[in-house]
Every structure is written in structure tokens, then in C-alpha cells.
PDB file of N, CA and C in Angstrom:
ATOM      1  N   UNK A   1       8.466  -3.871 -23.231  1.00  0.00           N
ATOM      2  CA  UNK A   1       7.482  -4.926 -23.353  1.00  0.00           C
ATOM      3  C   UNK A   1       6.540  -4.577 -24.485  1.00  0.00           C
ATOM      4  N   UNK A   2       5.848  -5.265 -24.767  1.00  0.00           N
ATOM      5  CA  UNK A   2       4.831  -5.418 -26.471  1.00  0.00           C
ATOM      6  C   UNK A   2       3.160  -6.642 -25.726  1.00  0.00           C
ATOM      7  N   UNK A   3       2.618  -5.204 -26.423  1.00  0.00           N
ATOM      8  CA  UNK A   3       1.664  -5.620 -25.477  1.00  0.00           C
ATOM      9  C   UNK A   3       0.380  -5.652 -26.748  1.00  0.00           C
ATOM     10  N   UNK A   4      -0.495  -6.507 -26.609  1.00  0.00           N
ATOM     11  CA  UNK A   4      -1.551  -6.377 -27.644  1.00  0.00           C
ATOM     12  C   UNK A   4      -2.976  -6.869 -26.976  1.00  0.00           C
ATOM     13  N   UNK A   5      -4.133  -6.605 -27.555  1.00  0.00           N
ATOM     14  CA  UNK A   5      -5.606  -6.270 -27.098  1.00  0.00           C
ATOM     15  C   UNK A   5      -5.605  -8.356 -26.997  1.00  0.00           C
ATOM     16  N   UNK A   6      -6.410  -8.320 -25.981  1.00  0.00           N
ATOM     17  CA  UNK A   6      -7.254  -9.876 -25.745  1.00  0.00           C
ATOM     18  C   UNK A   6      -8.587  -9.784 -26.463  1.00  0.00           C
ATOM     19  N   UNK A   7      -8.931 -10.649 -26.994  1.00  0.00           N
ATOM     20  CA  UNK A   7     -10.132 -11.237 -27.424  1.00  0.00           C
ATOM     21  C   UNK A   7     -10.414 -12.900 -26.904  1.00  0.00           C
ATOM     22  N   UNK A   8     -12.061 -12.931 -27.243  1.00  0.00           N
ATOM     23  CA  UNK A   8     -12.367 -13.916 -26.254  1.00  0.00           C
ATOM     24  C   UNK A   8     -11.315 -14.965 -26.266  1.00  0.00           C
ATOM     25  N   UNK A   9     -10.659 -15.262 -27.356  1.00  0.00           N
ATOM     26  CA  UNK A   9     -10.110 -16.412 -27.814  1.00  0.00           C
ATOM     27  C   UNK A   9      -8.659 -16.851 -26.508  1.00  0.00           C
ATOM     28  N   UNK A  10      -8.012 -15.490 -26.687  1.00  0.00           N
ATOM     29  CA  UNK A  10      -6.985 -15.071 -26.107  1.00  0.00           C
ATOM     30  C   UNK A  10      -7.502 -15.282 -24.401  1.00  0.00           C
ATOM     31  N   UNK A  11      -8.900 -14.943 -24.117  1.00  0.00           N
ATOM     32  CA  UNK A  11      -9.016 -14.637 -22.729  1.00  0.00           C
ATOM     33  C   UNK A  11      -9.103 -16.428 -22.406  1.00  0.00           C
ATOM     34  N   UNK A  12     -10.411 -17.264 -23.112  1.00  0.00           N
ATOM     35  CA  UNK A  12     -10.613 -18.412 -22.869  1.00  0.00           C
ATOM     36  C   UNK A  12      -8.740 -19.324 -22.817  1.00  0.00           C
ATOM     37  N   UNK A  13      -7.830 -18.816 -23.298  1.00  0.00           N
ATOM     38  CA  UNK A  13      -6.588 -19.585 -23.576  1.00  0.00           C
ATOM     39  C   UNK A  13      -5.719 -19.009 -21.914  1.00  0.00           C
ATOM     40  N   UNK A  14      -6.084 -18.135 -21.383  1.00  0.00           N
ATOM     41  CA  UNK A  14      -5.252 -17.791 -20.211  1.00  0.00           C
ATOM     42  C   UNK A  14      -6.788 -17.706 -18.740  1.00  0.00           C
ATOM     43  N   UNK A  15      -7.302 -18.115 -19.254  1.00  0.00           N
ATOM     44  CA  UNK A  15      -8.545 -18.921 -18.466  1.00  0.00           C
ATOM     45  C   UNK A  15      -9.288 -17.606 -17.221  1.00  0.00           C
ATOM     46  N   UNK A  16      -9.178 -16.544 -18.260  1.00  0.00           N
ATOM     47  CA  UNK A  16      -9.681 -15.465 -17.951  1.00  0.00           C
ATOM     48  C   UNK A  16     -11.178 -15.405 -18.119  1.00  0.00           C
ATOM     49  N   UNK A  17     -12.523 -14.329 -17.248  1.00  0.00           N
ATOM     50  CA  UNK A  17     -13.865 -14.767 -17.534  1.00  0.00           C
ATOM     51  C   UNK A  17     -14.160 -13.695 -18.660  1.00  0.00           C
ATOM     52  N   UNK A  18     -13.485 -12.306 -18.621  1.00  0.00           N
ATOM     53  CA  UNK A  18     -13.432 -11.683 -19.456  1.00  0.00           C
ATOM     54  C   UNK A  18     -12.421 -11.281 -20.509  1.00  0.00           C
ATOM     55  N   UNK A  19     -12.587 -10.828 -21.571  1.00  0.00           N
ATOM     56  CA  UNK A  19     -11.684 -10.032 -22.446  1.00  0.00           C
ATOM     57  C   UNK A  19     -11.140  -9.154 -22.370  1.00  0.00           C
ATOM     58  N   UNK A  20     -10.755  -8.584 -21.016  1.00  0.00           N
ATOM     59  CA  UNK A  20     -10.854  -7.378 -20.474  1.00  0.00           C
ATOM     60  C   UNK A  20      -9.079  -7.609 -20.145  1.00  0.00           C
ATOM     61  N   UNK A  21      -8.176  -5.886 -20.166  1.00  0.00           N
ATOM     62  CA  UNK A  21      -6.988  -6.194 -20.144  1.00  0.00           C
ATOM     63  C   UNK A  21      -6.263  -6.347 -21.303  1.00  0.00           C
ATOM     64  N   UNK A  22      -4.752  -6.321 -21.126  1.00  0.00           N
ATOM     65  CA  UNK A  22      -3.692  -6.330 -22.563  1.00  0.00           C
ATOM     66  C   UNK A  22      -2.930  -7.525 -21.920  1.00  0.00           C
ATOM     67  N   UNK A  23      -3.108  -8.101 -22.837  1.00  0.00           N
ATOM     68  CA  UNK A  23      -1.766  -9.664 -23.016  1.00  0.00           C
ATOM     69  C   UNK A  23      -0.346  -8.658 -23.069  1.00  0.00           C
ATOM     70  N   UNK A  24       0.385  -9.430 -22.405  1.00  0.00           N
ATOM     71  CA  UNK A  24       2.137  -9.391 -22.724  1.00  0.00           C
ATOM     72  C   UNK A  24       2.554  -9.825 -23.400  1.00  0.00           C
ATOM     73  N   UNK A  25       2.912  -9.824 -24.870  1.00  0.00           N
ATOM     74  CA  UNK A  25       3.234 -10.571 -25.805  1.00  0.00           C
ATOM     75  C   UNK A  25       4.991 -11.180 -26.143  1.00  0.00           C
ATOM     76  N   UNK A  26       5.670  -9.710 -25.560  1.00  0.00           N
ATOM     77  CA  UNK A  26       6.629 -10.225 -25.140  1.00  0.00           C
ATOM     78  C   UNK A  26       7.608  -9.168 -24.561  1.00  0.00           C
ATOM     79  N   UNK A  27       8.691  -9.237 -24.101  1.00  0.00           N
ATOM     80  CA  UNK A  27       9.364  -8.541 -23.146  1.00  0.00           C
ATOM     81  C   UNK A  27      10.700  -8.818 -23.311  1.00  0.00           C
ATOM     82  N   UNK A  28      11.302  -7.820 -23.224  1.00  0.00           N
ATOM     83  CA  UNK A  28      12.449  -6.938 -23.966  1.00  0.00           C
ATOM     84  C   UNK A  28      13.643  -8.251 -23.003  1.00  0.00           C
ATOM     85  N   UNK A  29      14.958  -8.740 -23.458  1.00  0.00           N
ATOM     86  CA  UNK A  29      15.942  -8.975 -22.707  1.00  0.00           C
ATOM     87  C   UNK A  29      16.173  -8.407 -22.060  1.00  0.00           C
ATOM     88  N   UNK A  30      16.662  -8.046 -20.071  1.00  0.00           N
ATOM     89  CA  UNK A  30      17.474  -7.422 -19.735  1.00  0.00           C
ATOM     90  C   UNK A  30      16.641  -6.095 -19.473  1.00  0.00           C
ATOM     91  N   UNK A  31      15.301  -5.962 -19.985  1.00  0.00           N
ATOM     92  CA  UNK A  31      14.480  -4.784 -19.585  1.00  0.00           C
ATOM     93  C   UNK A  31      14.022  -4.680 -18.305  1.00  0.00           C
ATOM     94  N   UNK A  32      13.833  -3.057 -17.970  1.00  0.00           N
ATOM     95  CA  UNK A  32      13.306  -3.051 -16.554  1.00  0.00           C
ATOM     96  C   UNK A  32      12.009  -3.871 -16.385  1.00  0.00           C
ATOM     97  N   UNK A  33      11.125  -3.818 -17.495  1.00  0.00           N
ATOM     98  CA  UNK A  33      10.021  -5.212 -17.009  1.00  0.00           C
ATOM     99  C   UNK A  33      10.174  -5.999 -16.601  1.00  0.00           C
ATOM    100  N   UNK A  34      11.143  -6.983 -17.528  1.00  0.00           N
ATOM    101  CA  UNK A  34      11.760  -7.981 -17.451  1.00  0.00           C
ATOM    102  C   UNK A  34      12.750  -8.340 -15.708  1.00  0.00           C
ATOM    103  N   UNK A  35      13.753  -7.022 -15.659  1.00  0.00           N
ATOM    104  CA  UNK A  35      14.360  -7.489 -14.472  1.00  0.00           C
ATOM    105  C   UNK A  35      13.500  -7.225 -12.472  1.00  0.00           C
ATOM    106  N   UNK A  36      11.937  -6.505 -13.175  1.00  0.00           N
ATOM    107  CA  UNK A  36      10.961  -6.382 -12.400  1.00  0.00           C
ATOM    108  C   UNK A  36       9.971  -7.707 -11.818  1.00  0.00           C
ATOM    109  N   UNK A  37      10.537  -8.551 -12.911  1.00  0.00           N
ATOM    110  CA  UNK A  37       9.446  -9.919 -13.342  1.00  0.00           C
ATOM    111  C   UNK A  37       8.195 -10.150 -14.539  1.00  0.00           C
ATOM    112  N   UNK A  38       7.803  -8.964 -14.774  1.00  0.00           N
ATOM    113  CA  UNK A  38       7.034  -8.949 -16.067  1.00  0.00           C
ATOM    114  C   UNK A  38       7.502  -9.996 -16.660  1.00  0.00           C
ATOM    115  N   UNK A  39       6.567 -10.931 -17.107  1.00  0.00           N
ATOM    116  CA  UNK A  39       6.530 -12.029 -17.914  1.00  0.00           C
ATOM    117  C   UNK A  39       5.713 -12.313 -19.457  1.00  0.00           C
ATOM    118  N   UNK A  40       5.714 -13.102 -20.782  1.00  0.00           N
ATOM    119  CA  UNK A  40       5.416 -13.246 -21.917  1.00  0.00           C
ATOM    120  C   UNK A  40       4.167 -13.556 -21.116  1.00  0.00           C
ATOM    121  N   UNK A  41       2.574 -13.398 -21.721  1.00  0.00           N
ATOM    122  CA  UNK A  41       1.787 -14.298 -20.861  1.00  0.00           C
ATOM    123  C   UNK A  41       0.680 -13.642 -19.753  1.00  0.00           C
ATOM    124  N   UNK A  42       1.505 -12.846 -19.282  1.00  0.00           N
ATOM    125  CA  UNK A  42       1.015 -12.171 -17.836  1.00  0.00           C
ATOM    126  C   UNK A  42      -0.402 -11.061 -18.550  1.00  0.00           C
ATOM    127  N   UNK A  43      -1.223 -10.845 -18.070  1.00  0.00           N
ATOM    128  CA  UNK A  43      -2.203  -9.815 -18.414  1.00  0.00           C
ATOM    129  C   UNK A  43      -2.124  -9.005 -17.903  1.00  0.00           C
ATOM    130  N   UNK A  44      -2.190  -7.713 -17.898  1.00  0.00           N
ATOM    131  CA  UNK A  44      -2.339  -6.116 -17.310  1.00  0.00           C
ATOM    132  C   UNK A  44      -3.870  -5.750 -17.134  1.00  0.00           C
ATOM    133  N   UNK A  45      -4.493  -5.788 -15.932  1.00  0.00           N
ATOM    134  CA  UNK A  45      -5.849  -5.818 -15.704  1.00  0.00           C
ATOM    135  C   UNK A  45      -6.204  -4.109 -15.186  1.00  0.00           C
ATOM    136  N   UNK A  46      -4.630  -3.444 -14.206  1.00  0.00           N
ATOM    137  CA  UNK A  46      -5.012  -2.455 -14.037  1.00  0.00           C
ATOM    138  C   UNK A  46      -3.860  -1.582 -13.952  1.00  0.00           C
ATOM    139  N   UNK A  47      -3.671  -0.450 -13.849  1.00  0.00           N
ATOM    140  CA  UNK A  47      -2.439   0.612 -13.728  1.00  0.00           C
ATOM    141  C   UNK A  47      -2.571   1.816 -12.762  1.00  0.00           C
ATOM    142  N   UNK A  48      -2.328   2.060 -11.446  1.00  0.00           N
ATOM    143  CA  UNK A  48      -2.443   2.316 -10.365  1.00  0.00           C
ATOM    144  C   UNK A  48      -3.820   2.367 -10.286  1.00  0.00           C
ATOM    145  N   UNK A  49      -4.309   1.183 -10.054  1.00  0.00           N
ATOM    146  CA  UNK A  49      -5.232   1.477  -9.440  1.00  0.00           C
ATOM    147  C   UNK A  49      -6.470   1.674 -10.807  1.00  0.00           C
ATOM    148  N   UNK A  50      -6.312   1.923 -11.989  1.00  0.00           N
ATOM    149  CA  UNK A  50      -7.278   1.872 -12.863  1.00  0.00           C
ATOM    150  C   UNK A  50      -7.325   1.218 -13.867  1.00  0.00           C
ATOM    151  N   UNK A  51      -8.961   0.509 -13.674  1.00  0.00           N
ATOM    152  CA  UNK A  51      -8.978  -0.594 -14.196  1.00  0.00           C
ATOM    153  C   UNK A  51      -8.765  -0.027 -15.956  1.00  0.00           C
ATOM    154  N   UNK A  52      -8.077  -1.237 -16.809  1.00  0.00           N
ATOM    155  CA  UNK A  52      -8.038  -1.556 -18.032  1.00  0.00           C
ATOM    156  C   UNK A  52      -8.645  -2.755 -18.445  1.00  0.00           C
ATOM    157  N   UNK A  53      -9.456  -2.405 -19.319  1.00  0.00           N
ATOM    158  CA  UNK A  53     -10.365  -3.166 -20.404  1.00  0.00           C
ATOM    159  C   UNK A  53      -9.539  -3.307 -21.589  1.00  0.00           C
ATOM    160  N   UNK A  54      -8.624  -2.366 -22.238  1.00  0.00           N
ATOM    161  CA  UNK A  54      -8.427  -2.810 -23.985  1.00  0.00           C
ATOM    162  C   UNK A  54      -6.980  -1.954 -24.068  1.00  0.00           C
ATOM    163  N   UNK A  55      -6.419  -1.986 -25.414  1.00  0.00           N
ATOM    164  CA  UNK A  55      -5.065  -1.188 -25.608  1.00  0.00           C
ATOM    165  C   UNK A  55      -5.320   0.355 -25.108  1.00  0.00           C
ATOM    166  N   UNK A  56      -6.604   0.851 -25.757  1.00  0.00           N
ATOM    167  CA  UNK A  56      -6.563   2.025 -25.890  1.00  0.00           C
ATOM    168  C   UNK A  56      -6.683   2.844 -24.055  1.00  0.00           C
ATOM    169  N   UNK A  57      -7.419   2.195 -23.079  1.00  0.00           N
ATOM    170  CA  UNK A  57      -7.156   2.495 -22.411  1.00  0.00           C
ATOM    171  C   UNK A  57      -5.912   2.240 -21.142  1.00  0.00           C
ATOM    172  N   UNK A  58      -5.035   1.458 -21.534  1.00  0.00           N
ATOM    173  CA  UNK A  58      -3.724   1.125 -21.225  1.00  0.00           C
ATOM    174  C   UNK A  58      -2.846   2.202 -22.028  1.00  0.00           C
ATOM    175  N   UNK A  59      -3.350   2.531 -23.368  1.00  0.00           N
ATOM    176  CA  UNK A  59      -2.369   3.647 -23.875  1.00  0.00           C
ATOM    177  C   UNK A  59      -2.814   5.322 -23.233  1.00  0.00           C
ATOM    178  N   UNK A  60      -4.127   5.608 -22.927  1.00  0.00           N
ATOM    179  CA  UNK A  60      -4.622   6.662 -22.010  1.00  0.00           C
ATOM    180  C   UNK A  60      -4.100   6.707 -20.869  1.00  0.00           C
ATOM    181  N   UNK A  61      -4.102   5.834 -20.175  1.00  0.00           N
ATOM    182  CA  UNK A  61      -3.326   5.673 -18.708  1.00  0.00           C
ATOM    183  C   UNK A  61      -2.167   6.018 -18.482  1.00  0.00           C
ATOM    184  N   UNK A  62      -1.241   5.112 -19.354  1.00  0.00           N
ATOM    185  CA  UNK A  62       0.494   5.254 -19.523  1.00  0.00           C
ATOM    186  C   UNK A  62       0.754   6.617 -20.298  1.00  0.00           C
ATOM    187  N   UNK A  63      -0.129   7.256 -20.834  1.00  0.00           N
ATOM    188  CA  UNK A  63       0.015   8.825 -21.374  1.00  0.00           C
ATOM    189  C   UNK A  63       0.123   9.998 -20.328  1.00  0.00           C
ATOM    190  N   UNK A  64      -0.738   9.394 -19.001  1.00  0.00           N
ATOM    191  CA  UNK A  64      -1.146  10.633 -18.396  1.00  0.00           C
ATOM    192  C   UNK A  64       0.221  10.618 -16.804  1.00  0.00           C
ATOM    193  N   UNK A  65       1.258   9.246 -17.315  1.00  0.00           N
ATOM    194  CA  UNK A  65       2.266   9.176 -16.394  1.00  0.00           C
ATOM    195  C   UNK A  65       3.539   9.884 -17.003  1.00  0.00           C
ATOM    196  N   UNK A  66       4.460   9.880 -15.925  1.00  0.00           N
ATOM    197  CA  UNK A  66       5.098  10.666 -16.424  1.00  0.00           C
ATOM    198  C   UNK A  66       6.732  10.163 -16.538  1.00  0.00           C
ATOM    199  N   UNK A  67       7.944  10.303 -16.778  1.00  0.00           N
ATOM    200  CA  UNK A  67       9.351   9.555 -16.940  1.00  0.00           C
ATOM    201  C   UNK A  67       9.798   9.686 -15.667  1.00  0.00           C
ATOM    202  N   UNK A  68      10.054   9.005 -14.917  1.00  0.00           N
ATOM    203  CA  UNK A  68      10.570   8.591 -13.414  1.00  0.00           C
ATOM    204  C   UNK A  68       9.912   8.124 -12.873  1.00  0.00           C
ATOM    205  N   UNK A  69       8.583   8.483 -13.251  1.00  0.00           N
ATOM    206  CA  UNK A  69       7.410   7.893 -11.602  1.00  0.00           C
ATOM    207  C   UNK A  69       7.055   6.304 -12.023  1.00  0.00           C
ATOM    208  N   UNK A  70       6.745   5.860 -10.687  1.00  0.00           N
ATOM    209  CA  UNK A  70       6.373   4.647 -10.444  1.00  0.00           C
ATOM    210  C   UNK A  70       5.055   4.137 -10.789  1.00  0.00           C
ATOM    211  N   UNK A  71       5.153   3.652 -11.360  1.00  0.00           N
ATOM    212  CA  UNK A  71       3.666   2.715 -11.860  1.00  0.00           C
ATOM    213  C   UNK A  71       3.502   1.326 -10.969  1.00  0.00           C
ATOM    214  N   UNK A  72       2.176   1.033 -10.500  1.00  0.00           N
ATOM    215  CA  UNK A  72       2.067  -0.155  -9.930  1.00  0.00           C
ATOM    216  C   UNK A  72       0.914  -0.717 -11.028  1.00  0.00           C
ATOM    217  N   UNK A  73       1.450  -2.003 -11.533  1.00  0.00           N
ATOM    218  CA  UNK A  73       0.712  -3.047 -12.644  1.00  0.00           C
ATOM    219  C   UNK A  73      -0.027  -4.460 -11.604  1.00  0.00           C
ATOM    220  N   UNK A  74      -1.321  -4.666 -12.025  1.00  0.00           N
ATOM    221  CA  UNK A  74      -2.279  -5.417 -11.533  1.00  0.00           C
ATOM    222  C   UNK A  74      -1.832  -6.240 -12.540  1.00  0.00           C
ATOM    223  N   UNK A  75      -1.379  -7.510 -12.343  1.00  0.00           N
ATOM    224  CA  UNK A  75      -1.389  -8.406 -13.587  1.00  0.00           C
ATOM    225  C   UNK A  75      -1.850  -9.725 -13.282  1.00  0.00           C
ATOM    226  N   UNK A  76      -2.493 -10.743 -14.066  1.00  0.00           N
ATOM    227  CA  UNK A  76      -2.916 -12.299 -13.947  1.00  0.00           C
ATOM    228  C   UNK A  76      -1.960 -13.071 -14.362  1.00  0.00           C
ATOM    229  N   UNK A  77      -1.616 -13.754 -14.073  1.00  0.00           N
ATOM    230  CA  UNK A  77      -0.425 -14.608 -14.030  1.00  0.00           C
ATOM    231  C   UNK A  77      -0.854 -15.479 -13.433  1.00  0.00           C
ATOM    232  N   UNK A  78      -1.102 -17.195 -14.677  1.00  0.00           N
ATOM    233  CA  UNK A  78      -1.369 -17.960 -14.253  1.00  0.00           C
ATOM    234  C   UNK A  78      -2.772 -18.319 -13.283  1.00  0.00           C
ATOM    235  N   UNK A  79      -3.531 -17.773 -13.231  1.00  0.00           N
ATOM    236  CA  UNK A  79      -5.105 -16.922 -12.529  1.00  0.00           C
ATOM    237  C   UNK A  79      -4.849 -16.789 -11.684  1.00  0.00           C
ATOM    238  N   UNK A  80      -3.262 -15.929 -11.220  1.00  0.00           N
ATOM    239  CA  UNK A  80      -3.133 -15.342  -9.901  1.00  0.00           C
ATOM    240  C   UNK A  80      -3.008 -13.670  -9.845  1.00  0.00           C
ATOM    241  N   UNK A  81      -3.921 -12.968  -9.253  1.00  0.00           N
ATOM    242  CA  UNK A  81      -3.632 -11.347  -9.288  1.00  0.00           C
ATOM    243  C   UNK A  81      -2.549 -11.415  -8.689  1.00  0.00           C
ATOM    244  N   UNK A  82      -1.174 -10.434  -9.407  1.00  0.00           N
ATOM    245  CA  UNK A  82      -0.127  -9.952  -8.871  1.00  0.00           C
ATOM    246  C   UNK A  82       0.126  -8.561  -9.124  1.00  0.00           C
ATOM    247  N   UNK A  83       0.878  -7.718  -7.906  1.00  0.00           N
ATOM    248  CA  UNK A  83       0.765  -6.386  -7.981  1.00  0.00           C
ATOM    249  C   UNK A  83       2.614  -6.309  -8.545  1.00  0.00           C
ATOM    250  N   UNK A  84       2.723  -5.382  -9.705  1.00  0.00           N
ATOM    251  CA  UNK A  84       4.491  -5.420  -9.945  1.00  0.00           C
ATOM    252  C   UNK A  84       4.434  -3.846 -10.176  1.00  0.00           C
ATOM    253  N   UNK A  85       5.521  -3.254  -9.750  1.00  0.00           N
ATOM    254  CA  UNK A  85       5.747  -1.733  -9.384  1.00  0.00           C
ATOM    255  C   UNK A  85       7.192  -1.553 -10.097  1.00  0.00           C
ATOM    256  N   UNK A  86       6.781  -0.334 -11.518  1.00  0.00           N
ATOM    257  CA  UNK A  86       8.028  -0.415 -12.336  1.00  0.00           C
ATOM    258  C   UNK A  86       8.293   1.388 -12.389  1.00  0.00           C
ATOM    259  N   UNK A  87       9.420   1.459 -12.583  1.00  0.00           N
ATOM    260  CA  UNK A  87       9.886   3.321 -12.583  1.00  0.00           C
ATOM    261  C   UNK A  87       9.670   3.796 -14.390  1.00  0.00           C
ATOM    262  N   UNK A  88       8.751   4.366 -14.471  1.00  0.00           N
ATOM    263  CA  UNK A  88       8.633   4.986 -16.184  1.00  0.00           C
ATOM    264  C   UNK A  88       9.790   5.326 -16.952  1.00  0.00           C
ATOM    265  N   UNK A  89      10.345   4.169 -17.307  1.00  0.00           N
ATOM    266  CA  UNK A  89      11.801   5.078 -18.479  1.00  0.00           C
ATOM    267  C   UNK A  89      11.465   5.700 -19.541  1.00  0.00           C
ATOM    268  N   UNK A  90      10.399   5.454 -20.232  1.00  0.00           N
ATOM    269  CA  UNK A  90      10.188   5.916 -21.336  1.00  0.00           C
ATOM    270  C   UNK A  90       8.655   6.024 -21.682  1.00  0.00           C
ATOM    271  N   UNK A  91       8.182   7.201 -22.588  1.00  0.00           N
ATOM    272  CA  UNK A  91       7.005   7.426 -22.832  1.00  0.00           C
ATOM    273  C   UNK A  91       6.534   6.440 -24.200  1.00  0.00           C
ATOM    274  N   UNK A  92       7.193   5.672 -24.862  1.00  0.00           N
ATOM    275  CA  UNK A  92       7.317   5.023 -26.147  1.00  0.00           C
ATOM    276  C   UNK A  92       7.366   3.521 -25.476  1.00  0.00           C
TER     277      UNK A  92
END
């Protein structure tokens, strides 16, 4: 998946109150995101449990996991919180 920073513009367009979080920009064919449900669209608000505001702390977070373990993603979808739980294939 390809993920990039929200600004207000981005937040007011997915009818978010803050800027807070990484847009999904888009998502791989056939990827474990993808066959998890990760969607183009969806926002990433938190990653077990800790909250994300911007790339950089979505890239701190996903640094300090490790290749096999399970991540559970807080995401907005459509202004609905949904919880999606994916296995780390890769550190990249």
C-alpha cells in the first residue's frame, strides 16, 4: 500500500475534523492489504493502539514492528472507525 500525509484539504474531502492520520493512496493488486480489505481512500488514524497524526509517525511506529507480527490498523472509512489486523511481510 502507498500511503501519503493529509492536509486540511485532503481531511475536509474525506469529511474528517482533523488532519490527523495517512490517506491510502493506493494498494497493491492481490496484496495482503488488499486481500485484508485495506482500501484506496481509507485513513490510518492508529497502529496498535497508537495514535497517528502524520507520515512520520506512521513511519516510527511501523519501524519499531517487526516481519511476522500482527499489526492491528484503526482506519476511517467512509466516517466509519474500522479495526483491520494485517501480518508484517515486509519492513519497506
Amino acid at each position: 500500500m502507498h500511503i501519503q500525509s493529509l492536509d486540511a484539504t485532503l481531511a475536509n474531502f474525506f469529511h474528517l475534523v482533523k488532519a490527523e492520520g495517512v490517506l491510502i493512496s493506493a494498494v497493491e493488486a492481490d496484496s495482503q492489504a488488499e486481500r485484508h480489505g485495506i482500501r484506496r481512500g481509507d485513513v490510518i488514524t492508529s497502529v496498535d493502539g497508537t495514535p497517528i497524526k502524520d507520515i512520520q509517525d506512521f513511519l516510527a511506529t511501523y519501524k519499531e514492528k517487526k516481519v511476522g507480527q500482527e499489526i492491528l490498523l484503526q482506519v476511517i472509512r467512509d466516517r466509519t472507525p474500522l479495526m483491520v489486523r494485517l501480518l508484517l511481510s515486509s519492513l519497506d
